[in-house]
PDB file of N, CA and C in Angstrom:
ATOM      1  N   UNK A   1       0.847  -1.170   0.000  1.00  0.00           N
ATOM      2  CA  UNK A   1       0.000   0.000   0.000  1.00  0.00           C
ATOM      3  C   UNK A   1       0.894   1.235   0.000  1.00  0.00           C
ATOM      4  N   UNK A   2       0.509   2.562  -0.419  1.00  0.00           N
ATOM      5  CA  UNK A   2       1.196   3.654  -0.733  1.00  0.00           C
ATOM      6  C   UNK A   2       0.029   4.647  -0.454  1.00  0.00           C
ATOM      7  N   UNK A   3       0.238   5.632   0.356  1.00  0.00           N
ATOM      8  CA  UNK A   3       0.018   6.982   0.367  1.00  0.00           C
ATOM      9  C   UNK A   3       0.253   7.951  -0.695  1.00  0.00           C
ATOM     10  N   UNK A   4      -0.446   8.378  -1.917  1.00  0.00           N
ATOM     11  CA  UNK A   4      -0.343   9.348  -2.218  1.00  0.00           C
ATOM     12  C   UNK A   4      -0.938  10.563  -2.969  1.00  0.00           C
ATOM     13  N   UNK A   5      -0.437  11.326  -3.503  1.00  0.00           N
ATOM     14  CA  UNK A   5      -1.279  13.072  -3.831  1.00  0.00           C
ATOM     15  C   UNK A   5      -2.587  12.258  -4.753  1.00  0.00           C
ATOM     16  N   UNK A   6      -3.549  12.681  -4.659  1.00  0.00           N
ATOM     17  CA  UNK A   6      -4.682  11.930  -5.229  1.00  0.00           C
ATOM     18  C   UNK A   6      -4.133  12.727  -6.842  1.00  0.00           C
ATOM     19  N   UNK A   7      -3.355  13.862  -7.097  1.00  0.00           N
ATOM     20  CA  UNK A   7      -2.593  14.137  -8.400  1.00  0.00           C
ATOM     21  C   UNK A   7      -1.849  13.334  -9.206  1.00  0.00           C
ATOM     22  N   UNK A   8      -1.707  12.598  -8.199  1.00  0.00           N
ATOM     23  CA  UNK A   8      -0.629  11.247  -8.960  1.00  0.00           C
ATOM     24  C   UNK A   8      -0.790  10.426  -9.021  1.00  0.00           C
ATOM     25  N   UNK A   9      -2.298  10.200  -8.845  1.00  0.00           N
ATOM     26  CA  UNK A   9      -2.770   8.806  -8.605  1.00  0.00           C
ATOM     27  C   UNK A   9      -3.420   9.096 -10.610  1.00  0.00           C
ATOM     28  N   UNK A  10      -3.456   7.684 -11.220  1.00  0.00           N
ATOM     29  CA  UNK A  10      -3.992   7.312 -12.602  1.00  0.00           C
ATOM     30  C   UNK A  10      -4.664   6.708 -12.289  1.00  0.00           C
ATOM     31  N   UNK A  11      -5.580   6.431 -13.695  1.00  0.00           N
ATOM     32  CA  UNK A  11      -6.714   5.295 -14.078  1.00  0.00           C
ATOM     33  C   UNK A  11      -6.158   4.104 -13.848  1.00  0.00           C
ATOM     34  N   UNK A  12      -6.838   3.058 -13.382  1.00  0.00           N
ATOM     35  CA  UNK A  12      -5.846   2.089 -13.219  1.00  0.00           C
ATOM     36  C   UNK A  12      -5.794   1.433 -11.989  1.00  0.00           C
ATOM     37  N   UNK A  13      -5.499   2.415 -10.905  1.00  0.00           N
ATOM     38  CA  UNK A  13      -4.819   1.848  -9.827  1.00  0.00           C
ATOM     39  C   UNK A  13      -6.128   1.514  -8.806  1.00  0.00           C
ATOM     40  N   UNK A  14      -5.816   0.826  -8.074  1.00  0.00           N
ATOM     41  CA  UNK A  14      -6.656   0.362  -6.985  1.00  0.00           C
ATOM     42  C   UNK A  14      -6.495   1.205  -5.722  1.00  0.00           C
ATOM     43  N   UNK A  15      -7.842   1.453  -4.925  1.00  0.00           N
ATOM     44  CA  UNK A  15      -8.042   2.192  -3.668  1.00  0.00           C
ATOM     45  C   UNK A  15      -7.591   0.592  -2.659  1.00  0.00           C
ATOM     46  N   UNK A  16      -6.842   1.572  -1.396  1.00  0.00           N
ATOM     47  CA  UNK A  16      -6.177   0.414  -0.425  1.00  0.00           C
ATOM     48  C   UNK A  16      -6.951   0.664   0.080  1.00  0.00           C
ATOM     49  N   UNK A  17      -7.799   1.748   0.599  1.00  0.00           N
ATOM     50  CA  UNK A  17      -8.428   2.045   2.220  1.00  0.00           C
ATOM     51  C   UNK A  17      -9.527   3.035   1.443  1.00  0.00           C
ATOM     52  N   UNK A  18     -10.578   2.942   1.974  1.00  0.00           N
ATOM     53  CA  UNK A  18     -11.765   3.685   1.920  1.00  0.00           C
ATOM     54  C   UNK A  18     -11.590   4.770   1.631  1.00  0.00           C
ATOM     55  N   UNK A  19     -11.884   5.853   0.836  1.00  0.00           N
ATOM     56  CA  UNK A  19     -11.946   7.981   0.920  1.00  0.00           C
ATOM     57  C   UNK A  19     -13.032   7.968   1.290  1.00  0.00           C
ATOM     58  N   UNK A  20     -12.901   8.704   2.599  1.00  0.00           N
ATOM     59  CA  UNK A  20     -13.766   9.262   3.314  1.00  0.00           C
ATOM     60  C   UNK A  20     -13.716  10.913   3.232  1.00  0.00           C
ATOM     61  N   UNK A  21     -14.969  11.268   3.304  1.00  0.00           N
ATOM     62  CA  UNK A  21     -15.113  12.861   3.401  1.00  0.00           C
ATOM     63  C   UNK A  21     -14.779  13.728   5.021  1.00  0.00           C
ATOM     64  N   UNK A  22     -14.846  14.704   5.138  1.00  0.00           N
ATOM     65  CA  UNK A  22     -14.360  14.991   6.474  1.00  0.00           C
ATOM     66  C   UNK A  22     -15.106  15.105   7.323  1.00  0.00           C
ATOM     67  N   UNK A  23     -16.356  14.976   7.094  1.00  0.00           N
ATOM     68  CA  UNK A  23     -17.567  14.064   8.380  1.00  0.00           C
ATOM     69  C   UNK A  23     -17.587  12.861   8.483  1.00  0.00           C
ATOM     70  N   UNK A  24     -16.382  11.713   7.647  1.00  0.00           N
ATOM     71  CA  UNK A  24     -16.313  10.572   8.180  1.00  0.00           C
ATOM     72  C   UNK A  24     -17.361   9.797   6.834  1.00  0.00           C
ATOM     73  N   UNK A  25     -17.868  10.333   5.913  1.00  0.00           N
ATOM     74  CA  UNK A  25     -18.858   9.188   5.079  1.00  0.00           C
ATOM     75  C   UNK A  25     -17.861   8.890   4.117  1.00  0.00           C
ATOM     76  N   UNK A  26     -17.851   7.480   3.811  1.00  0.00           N
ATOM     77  CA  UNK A  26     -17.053   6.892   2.697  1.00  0.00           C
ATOM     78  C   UNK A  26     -17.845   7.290   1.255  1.00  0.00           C
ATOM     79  N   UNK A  27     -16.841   7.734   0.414  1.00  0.00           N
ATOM     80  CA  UNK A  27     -16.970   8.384  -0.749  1.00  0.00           C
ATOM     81  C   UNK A  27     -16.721   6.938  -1.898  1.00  0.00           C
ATOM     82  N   UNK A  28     -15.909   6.443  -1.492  1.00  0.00           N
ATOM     83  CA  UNK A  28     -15.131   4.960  -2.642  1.00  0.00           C
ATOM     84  C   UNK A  28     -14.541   4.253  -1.342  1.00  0.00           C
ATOM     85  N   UNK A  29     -15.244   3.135  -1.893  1.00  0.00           N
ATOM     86  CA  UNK A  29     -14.578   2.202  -0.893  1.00  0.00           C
ATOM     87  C   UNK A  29     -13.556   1.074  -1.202  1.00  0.00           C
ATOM     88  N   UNK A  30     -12.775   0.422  -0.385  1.00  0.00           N
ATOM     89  CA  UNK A  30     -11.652  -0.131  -0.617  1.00  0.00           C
ATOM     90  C   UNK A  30     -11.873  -0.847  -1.895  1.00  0.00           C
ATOM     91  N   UNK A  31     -10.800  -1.382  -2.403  1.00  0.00           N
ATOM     92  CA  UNK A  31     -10.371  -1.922  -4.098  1.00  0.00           C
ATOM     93  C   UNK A  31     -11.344  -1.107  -5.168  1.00  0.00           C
ATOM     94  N   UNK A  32     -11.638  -0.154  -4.435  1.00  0.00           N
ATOM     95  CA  UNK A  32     -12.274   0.286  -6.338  1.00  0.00           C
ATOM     96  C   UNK A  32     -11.451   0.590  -6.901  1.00  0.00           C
ATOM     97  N   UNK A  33     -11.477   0.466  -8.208  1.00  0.00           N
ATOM     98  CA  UNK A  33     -10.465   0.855  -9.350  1.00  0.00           C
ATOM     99  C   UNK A  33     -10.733   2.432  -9.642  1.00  0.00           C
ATOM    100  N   UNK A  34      -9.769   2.918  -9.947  1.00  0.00           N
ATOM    101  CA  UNK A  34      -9.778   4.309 -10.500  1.00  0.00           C
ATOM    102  C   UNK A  34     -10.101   4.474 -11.361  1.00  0.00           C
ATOM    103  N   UNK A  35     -11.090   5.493 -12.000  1.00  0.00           N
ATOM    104  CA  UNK A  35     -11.341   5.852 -13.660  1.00  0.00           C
ATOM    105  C   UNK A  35     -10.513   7.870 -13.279  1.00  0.00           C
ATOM    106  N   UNK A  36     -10.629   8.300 -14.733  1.00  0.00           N
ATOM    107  CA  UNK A  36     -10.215   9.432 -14.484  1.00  0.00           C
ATOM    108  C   UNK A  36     -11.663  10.208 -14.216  1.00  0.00           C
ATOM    109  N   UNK A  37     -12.662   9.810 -14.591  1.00  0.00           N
ATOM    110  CA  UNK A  37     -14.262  10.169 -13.871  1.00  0.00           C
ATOM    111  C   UNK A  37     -13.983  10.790 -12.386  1.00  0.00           C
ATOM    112  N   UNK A  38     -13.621   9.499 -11.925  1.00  0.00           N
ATOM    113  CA  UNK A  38     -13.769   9.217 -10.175  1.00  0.00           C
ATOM    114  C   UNK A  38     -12.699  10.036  -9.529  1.00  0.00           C
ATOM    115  N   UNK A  39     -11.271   9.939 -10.563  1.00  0.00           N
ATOM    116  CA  UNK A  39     -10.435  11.034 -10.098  1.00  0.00           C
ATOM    117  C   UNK A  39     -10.623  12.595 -10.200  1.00  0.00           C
ATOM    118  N   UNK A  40     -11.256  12.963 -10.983  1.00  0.00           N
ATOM    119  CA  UNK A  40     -11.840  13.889 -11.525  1.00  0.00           C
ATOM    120  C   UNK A  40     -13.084  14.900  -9.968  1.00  0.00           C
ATOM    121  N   UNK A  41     -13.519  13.728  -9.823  1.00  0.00           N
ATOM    122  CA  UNK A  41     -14.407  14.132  -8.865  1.00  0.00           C
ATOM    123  C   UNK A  41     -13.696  14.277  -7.576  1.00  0.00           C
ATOM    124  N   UNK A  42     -12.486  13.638  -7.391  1.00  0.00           N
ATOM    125  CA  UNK A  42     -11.887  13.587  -5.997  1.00  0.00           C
ATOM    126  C   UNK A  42     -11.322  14.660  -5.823  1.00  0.00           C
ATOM    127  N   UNK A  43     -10.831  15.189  -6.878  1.00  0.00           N
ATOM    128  CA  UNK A  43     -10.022  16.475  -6.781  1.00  0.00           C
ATOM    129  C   UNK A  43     -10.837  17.752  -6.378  1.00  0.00           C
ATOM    130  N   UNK A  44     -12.072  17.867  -7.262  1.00  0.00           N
ATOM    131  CA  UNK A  44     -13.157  19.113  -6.875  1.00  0.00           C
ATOM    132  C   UNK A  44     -13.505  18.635  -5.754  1.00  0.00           C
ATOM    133  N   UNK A  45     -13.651  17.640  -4.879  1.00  0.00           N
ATOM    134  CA  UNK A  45     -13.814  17.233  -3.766  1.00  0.00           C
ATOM    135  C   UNK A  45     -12.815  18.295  -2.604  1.00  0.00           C
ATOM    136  N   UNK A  46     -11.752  17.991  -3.289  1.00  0.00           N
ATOM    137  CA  UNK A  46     -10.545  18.467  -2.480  1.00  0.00           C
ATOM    138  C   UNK A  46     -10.015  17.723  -1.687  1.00  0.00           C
ATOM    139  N   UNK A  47     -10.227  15.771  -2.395  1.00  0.00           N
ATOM    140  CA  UNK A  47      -9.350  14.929  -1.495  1.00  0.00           C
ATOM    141  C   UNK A  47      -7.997  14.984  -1.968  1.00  0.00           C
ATOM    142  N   UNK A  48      -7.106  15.476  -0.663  1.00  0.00           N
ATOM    143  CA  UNK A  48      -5.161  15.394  -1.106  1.00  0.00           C
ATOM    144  C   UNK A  48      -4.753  14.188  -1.438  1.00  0.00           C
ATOM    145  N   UNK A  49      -4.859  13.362  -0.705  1.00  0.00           N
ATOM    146  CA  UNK A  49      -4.623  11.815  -1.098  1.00  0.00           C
ATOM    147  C   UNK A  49      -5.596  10.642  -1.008  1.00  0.00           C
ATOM    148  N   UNK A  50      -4.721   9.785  -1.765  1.00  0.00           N
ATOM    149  CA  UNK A  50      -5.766   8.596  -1.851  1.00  0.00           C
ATOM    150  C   UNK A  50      -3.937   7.038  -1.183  1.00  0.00           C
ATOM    151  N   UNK A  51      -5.137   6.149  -0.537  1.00  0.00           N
ATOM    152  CA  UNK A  51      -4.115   4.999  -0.185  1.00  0.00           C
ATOM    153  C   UNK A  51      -4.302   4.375  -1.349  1.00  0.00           C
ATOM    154  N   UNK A  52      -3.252   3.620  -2.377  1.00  0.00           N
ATOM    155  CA  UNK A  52      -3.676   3.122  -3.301  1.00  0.00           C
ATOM    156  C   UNK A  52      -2.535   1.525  -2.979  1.00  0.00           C
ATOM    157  N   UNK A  53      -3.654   0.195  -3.861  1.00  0.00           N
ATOM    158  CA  UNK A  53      -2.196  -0.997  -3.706  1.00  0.00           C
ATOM    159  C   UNK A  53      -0.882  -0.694  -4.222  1.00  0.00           C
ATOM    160  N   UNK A  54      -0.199  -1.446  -3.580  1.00  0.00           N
ATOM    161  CA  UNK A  54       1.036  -1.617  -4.339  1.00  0.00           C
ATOM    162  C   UNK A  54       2.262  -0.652  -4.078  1.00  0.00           C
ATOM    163  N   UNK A  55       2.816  -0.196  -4.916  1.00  0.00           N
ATOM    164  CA  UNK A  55       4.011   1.102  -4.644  1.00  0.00           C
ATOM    165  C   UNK A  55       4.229   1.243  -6.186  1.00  0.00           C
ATOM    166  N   UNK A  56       2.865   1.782  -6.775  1.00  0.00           N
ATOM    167  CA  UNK A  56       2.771   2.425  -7.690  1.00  0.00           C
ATOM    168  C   UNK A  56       3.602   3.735  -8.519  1.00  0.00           C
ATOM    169  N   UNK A  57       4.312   4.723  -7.239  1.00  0.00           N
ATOM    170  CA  UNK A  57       4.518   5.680  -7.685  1.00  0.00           C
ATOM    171  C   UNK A  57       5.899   5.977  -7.044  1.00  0.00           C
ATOM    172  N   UNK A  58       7.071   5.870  -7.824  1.00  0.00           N
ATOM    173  CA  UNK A  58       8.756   5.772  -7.467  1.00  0.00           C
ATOM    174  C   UNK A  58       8.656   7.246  -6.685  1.00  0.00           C
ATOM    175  N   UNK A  59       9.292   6.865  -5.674  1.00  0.00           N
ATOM    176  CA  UNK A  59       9.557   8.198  -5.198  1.00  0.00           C
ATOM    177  C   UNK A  59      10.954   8.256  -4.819  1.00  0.00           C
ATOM    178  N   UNK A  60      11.579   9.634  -5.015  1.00  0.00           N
ATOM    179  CA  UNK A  60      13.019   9.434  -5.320  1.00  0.00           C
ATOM    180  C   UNK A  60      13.614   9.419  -3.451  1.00  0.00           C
ATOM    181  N   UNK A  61      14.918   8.648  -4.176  1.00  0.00           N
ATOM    182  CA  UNK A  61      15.715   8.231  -2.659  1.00  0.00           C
ATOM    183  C   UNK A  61      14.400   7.224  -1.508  1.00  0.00           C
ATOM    184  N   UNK A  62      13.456   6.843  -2.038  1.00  0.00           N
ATOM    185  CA  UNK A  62      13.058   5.798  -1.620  1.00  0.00           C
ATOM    186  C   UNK A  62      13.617   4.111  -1.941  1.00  0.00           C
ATOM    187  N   UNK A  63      14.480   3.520  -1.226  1.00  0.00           N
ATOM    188  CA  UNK A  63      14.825   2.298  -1.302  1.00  0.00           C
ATOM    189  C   UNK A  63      14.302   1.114  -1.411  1.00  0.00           C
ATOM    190  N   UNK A  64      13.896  -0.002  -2.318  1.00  0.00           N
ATOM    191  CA  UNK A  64      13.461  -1.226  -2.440  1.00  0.00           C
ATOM    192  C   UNK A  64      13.338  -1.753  -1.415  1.00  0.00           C
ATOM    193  N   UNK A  65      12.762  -2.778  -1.499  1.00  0.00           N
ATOM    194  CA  UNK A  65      12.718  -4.072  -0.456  1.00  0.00           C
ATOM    195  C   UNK A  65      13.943  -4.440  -0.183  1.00  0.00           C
ATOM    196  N   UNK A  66      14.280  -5.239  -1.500  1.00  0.00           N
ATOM    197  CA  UNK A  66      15.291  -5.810  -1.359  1.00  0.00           C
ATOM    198  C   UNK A  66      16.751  -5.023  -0.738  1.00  0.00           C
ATOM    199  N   UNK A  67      16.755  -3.437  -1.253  1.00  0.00           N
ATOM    200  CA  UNK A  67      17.980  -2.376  -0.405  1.00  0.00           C
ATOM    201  C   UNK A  67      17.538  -2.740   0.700  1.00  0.00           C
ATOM    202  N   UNK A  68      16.349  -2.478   1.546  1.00  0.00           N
ATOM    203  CA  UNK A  68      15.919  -2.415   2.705  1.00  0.00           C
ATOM    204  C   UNK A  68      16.296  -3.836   3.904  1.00  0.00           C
ATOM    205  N   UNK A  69      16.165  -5.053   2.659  1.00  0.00           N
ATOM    206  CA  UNK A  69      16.590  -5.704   3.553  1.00  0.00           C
ATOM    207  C   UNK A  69      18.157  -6.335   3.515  1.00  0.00           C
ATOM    208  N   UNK A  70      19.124  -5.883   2.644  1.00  0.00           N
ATOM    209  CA  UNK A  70      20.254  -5.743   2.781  1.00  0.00           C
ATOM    210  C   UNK A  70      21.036  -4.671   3.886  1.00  0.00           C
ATOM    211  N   UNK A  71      20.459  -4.018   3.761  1.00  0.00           N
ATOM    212  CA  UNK A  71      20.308  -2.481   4.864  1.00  0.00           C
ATOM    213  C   UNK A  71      20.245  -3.610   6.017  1.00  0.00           C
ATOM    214  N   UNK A  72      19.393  -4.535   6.665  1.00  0.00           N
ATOM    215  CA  UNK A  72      19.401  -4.733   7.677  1.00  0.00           C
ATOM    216  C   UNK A  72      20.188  -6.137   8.095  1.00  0.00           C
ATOM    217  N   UNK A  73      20.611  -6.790   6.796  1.00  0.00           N
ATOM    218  CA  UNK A  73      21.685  -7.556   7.306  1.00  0.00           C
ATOM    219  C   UNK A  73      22.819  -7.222   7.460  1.00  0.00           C
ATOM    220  N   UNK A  74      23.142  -6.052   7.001  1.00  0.00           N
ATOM    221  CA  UNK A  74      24.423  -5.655   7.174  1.00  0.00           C
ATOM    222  C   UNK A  74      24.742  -4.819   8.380  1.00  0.00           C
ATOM    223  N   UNK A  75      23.655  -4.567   9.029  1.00  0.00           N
ATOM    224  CA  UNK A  75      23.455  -3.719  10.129  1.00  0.00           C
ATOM    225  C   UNK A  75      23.949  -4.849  11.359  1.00  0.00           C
ATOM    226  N   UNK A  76      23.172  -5.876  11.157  1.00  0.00           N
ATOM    227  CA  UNK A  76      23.163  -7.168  11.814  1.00  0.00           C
ATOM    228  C   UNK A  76      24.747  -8.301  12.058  1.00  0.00           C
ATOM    229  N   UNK A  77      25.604  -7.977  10.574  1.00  0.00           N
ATOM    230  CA  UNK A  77      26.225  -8.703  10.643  1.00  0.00           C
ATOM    231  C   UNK A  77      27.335  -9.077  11.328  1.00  0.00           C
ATOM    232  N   UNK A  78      27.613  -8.069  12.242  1.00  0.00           N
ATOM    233  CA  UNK A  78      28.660  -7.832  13.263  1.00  0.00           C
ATOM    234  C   UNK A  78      28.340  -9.204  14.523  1.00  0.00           C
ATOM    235  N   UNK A  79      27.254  -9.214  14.527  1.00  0.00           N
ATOM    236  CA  UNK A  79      26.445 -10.024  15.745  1.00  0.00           C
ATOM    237  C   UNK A  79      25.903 -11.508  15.293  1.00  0.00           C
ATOM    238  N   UNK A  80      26.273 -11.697  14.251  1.00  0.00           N
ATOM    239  CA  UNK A  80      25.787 -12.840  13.987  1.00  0.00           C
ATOM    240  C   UNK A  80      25.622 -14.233  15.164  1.00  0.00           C
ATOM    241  N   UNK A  81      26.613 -14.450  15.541  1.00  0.00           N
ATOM    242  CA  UNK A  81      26.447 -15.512  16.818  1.00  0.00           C
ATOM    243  C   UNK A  81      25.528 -15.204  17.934  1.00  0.00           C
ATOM    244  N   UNK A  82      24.735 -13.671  18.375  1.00  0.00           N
ATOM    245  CA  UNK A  82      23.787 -13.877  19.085  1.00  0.00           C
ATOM    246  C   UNK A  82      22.642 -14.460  18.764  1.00  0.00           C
ATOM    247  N   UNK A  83      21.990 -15.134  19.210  1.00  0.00           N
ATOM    248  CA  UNK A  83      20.863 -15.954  19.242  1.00  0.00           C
ATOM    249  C   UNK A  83      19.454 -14.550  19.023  1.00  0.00           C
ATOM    250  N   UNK A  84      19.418 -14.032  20.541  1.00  0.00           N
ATOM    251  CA  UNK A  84      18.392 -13.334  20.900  1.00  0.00           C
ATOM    252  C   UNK A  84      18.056 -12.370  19.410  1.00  0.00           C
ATOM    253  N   UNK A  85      19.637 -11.519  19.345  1.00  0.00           N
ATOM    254  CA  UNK A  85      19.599 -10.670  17.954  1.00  0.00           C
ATOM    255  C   UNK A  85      19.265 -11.000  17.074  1.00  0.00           C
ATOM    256  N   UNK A  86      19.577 -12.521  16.547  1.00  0.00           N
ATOM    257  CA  UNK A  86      19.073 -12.951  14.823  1.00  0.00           C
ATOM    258  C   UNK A  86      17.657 -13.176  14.759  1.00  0.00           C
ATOM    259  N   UNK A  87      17.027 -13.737  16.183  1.00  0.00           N
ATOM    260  CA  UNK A  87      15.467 -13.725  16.204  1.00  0.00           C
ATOM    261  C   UNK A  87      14.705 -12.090  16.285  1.00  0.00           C
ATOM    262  N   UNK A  88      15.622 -11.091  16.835  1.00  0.00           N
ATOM    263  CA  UNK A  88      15.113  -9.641  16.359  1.00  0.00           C
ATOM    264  C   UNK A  88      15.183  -9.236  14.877  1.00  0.00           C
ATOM    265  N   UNK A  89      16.889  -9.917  14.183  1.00  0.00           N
ATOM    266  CA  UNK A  89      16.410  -9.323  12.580  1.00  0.00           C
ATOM    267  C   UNK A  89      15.861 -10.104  11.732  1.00  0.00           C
ATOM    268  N   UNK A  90      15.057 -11.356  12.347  1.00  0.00           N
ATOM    269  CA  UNK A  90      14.351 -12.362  11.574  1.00  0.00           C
ATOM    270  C   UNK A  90      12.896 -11.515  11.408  1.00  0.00           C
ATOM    271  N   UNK A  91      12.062 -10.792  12.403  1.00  0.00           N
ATOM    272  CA  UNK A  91      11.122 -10.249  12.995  1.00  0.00           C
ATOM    273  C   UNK A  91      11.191  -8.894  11.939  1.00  0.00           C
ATOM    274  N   UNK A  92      12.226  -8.390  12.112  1.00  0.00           N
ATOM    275  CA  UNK A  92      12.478  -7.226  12.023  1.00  0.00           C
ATOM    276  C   UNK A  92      11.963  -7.376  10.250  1.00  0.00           C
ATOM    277  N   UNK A  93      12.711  -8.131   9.432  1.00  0.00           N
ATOM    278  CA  UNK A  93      12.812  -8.779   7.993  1.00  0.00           C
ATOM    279  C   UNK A  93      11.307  -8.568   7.440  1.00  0.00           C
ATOM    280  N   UNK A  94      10.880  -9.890   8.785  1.00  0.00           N
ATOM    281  CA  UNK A  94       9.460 -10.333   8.553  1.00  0.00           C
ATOM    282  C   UNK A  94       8.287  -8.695   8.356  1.00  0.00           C
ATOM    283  N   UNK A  95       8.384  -8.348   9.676  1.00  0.00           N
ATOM    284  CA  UNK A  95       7.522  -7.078   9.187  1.00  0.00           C
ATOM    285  C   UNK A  95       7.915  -6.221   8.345  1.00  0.00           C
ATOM    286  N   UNK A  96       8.902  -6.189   8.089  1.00  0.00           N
ATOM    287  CA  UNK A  96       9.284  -4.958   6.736  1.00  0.00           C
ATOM    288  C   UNK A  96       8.717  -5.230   5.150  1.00  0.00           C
ATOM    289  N   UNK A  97       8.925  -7.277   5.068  1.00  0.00           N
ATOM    290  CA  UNK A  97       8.347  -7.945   3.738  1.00  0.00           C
ATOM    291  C   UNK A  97       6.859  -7.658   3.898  1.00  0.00           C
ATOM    292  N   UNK A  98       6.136  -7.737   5.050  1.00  0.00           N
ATOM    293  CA  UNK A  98       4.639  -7.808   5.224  1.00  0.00           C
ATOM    294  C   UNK A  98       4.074  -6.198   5.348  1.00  0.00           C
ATOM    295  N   UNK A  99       5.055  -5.181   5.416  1.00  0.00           N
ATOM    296  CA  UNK A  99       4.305  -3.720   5.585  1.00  0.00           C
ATOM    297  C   UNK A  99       4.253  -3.422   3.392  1.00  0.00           C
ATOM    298  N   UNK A 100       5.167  -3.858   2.903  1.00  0.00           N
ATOM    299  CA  UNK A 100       5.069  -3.424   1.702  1.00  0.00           C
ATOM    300  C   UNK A 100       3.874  -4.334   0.668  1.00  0.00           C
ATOM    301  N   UNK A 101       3.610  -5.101   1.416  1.00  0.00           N
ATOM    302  CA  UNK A 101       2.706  -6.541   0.861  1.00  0.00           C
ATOM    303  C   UNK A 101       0.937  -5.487   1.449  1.00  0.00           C
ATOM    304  N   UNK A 102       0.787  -4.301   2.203  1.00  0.00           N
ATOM    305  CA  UNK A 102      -0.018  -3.913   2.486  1.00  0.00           C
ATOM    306  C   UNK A 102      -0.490  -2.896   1.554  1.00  0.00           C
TER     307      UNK A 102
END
């Protein structure tokens, strides 16, 4: 899942999380697909963003998965023989693969 400017969002992409208006009523609800209709309307709305699947939209000096989880073995690798530690960057791994899978 990705946060972003409902400007940069295209036809195409899928809603992660509900748009709600600012009394709380859902406007589009989760997985609808985008038309430029619907985007069209979000904007005169004056919604800033939309959660959309995936990681649709490169954003610069944002790092991959895969950087991300090199980033943390190498952080790790000094310590390898602790026990307690490798079950923290096993954890650590685990939620980082499962926040981008959101």
């Amino acid at each position: 899942m990705q946060e972003i400017l409902t400007a940069q969002a295209t036809e195409g992409m899928v809603l992660a999380r509900d748009v709600m208006t600012s009394e709380g009523r859902v406007l589009c609800g989760k997985g609808t697909p985008l038309s430029d209709i619907l985007l069209e309307r979000l904007k005169k709305m004056e919604i800033a963003h939309v959660a959309v699947e995936g990681r649709p939209v490169k954003v610069e000096g944002e790092k991959t998965l895969q950087e991300e989880l090199l980033d943390i073995e190498k952080r790790f690798s000094k310590v390898m023989n602790a026990t307690p530690l490798m079950y923290l960057r096993k954890k650590v791994m685990e939620k980082m693969v499962a926040s981008r899978r959101e």
